[in-house]
C-alpha atoms as a PDB file:
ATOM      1  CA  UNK A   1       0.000   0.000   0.000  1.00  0.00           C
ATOM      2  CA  UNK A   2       2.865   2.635   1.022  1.00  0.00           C
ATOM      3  CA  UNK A   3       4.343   2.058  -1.946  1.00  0.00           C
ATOM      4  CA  UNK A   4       1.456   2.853  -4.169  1.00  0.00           C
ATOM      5  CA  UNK A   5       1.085   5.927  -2.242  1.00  0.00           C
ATOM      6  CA  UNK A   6       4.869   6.794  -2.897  1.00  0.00           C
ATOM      7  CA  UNK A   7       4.228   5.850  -6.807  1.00  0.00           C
ATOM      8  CA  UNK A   8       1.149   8.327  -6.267  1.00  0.00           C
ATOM      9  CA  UNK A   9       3.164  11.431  -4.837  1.00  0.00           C
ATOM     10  CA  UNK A  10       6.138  10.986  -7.555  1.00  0.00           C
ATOM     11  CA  UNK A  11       3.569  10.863 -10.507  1.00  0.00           C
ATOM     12  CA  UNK A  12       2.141  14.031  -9.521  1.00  0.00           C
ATOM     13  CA  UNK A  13       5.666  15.375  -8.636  1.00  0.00           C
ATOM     14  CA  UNK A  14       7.008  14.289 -12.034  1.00  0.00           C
ATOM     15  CA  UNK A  15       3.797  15.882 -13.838  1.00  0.00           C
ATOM     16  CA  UNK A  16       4.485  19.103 -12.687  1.00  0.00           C
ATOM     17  CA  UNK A  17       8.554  19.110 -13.295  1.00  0.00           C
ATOM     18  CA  UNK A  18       8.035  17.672 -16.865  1.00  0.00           C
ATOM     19  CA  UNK A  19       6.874  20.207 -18.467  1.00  0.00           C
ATOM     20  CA  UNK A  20       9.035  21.461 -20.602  1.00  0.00           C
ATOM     21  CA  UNK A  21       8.825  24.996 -22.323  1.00  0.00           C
ATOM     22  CA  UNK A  22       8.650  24.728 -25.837  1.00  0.00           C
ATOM     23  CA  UNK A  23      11.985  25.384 -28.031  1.00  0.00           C
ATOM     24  CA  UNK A  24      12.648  28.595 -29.865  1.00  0.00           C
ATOM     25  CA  UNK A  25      14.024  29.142 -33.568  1.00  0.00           C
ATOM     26  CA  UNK A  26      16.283  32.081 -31.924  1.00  0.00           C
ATOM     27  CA  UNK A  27      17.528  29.621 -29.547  1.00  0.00           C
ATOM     28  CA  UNK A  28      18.087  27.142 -31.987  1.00  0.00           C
ATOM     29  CA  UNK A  29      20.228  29.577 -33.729  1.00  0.00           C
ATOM     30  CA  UNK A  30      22.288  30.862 -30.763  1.00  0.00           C
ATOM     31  CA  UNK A  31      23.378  27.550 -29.820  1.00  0.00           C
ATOM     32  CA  UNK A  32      24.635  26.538 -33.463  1.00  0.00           C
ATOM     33  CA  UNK A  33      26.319  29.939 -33.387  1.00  0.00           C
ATOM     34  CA  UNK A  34      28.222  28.370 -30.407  1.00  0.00           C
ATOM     35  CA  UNK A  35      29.958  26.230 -32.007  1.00  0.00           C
ATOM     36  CA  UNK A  36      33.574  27.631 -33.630  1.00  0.00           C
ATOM     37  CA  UNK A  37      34.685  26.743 -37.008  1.00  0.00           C
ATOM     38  CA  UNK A  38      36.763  23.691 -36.396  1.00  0.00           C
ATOM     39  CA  UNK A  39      34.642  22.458 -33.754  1.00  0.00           C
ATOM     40  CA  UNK A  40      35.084  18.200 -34.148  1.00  0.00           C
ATOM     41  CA  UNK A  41      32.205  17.377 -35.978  1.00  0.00           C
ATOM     42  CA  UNK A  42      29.961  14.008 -34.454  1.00  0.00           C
ATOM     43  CA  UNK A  43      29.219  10.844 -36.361  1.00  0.00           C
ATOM     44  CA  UNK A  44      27.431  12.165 -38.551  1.00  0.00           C
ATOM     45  CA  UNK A  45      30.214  15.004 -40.162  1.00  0.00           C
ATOM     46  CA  UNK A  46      27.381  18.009 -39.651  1.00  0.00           C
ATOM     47  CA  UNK A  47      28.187  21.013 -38.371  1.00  0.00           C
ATOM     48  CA  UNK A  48      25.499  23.115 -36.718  1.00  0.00           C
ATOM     49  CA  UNK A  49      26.699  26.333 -38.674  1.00  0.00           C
ATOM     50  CA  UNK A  50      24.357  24.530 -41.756  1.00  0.00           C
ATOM     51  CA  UNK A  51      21.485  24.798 -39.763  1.00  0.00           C
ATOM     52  CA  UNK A  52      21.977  28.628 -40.101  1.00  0.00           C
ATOM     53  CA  UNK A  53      21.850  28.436 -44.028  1.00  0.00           C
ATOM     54  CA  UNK A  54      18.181  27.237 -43.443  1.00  0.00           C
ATOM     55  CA  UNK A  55      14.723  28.755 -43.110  1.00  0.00           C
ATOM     56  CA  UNK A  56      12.740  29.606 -40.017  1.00  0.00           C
ATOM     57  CA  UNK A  57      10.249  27.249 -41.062  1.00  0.00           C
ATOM     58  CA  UNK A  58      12.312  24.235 -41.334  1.00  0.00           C
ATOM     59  CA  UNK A  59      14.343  24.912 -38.431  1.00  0.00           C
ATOM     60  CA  UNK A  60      10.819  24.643 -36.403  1.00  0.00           C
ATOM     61  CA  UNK A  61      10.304  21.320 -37.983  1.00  0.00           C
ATOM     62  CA  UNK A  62      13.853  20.204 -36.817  1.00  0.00           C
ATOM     63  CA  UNK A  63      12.558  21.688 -33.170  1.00  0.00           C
ATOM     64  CA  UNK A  64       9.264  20.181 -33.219  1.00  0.00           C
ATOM     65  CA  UNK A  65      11.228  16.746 -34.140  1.00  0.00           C
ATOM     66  CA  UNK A  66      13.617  16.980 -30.903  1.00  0.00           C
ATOM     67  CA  UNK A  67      10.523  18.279 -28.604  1.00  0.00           C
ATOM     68  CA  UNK A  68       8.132  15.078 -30.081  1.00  0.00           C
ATOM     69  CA  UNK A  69      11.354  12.819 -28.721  1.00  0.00           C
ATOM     70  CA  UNK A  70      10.783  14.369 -25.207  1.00  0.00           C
ATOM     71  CA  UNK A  71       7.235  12.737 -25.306  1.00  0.00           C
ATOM     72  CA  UNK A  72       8.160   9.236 -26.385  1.00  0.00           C
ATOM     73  CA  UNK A  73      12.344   9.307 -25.880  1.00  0.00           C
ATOM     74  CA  UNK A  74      12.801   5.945 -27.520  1.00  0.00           C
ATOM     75  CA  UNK A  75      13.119   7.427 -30.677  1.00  0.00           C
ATOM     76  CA  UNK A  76      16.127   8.717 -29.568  1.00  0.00           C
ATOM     77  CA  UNK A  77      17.784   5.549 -29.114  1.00  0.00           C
ATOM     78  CA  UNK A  78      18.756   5.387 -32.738  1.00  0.00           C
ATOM     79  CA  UNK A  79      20.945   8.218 -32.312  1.00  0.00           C
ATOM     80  CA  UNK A  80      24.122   6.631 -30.687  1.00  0.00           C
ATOM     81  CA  UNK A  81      26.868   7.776 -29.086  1.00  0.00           C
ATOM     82  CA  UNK A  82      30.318   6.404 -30.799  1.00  0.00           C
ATOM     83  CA  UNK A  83      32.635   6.010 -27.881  1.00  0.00           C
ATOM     84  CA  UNK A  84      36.017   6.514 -28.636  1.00  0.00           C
ATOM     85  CA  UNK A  85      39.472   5.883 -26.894  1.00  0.00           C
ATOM     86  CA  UNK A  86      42.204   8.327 -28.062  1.00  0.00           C
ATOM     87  CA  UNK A  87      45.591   8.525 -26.981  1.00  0.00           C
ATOM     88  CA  UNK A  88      46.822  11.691 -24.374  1.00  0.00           C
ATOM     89  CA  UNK A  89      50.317  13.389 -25.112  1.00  0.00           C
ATOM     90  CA  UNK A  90      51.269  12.468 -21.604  1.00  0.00           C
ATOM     91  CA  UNK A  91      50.676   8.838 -22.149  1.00  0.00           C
ATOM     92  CA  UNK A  92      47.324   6.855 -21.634  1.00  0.00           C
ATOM     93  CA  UNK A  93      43.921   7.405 -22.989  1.00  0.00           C
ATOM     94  CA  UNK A  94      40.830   9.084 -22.696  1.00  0.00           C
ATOM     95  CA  UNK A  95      37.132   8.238 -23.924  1.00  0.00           C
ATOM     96  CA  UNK A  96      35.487  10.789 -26.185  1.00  0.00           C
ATOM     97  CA  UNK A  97      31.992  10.582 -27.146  1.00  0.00           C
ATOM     98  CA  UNK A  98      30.473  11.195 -30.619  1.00  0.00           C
ATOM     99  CA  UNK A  99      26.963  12.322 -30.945  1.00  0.00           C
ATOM    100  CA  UNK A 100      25.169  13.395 -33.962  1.00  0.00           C
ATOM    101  CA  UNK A 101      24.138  17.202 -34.616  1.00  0.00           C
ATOM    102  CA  UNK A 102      20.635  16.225 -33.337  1.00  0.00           C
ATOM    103  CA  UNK A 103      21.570  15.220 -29.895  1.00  0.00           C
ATOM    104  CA  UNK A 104      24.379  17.555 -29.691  1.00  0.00           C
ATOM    105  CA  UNK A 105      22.061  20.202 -30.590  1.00  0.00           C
ATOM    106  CA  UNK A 106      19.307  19.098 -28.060  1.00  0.00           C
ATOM    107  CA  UNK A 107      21.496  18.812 -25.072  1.00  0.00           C
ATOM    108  CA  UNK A 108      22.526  22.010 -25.426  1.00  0.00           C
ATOM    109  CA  UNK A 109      19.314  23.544 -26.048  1.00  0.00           C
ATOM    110  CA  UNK A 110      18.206  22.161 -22.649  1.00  0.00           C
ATOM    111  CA  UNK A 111      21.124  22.442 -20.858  1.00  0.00           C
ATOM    112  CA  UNK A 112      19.728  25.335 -18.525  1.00  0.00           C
ATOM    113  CA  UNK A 113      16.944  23.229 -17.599  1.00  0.00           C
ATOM    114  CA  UNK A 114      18.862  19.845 -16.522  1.00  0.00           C
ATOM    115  CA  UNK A 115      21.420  22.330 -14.328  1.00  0.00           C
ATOM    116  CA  UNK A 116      18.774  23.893 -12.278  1.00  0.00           C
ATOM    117  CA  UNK A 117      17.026  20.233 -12.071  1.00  0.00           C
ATOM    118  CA  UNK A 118      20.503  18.623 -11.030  1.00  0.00           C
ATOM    119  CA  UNK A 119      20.924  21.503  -8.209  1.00  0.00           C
ATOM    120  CA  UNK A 120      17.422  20.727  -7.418  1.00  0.00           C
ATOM    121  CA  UNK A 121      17.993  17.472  -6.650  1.00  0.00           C
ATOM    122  CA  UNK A 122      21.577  17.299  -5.640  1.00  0.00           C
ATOM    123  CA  UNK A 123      21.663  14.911  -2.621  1.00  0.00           C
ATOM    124  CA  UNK A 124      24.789  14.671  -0.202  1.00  0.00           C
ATOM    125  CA  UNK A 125      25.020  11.235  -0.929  1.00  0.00           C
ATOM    126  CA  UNK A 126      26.210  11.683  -4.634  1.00  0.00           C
ATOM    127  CA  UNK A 127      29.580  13.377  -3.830  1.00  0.00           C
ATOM    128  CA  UNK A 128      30.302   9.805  -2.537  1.00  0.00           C
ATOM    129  CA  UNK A 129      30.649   8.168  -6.010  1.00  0.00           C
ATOM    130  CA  UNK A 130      32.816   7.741  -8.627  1.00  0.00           C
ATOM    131  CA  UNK A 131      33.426  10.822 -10.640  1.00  0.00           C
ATOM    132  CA  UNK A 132      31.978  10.769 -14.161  1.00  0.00           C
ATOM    133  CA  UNK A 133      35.511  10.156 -15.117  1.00  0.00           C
ATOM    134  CA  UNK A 134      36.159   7.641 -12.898  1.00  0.00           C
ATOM    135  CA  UNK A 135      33.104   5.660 -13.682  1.00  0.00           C
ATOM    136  CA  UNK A 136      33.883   5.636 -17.856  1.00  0.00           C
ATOM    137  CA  UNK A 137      37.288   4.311 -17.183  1.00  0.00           C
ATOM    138  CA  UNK A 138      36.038   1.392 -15.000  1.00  0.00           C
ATOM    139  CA  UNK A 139      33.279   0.684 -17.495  1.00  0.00           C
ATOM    140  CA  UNK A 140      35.208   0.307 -20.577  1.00  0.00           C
ATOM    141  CA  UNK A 141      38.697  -0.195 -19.400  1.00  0.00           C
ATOM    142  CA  UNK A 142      40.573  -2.329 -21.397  1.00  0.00           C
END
């Protein structure tokens, strides 16, 4: 029973923090306009500087595309990361991660909004465990 009344209390909890504001063209464009020149392009060799060459009303589609994966995020599962082990000057290696220019794009169009959530939420017990670092290596050490 007390756990049906937890389930209860974190639906309506979760109801009320989900809802996301809707993406903006201008934001859209201020984030590609992030990126510099020679920024490493993802998987998928696209840099977000093309999506400036476009018009408003496509890059709403391309919005309305990432903000229809917030409602059923499975879709997003095609879109991969590439992990990738390169070597450091100083010896070693280090895991990179390649996305494509539509979760690249996304993540840093809500950003903002999984910061204030994480400080939300921070709990003591998280500075406890492994760094993010820390956690890669042990996953896909050698």
């Amino acid at each position: 029973l007390w756990l049906n009344e937890m389930k209860e209390e974190v639906s309506a909890e979760a109801e009320v923090d989900d809802a996301l504001p809707n993406l903006q063209v201008e934001q859209l464009k201020d984030v590609a306009r992030i990126y510099r020149r020679g920024a490493g392009l993802g998987w998928d060799a696209l840099h977000p500087h093309l999506l400036l060459n476009l018009p408003d009303e496509w890059l709403q589609r391309f919005l309305d595309i990432l903000m229809s994966w917030e409602q059923h995020p499975q879709h997003m599962a095609y879109f991969l990361t590439v992990l990738r082990f390169i070597d450091k000057p100083t010896g070693g290696q280090r895991p990179i991660g390649l996305t494509c220019l539509w979760m690249r794009l996304w993540s840093k169009l809500r950003c903002p909004i999984a910061k204030a959530w994480e400080a939300k939420h921070l709990e003591p017990f998280f500075s406890d465990c492994l760094s993010l670092w820390e956690a890669s290596m042990v996953a896909f050490s050698k």
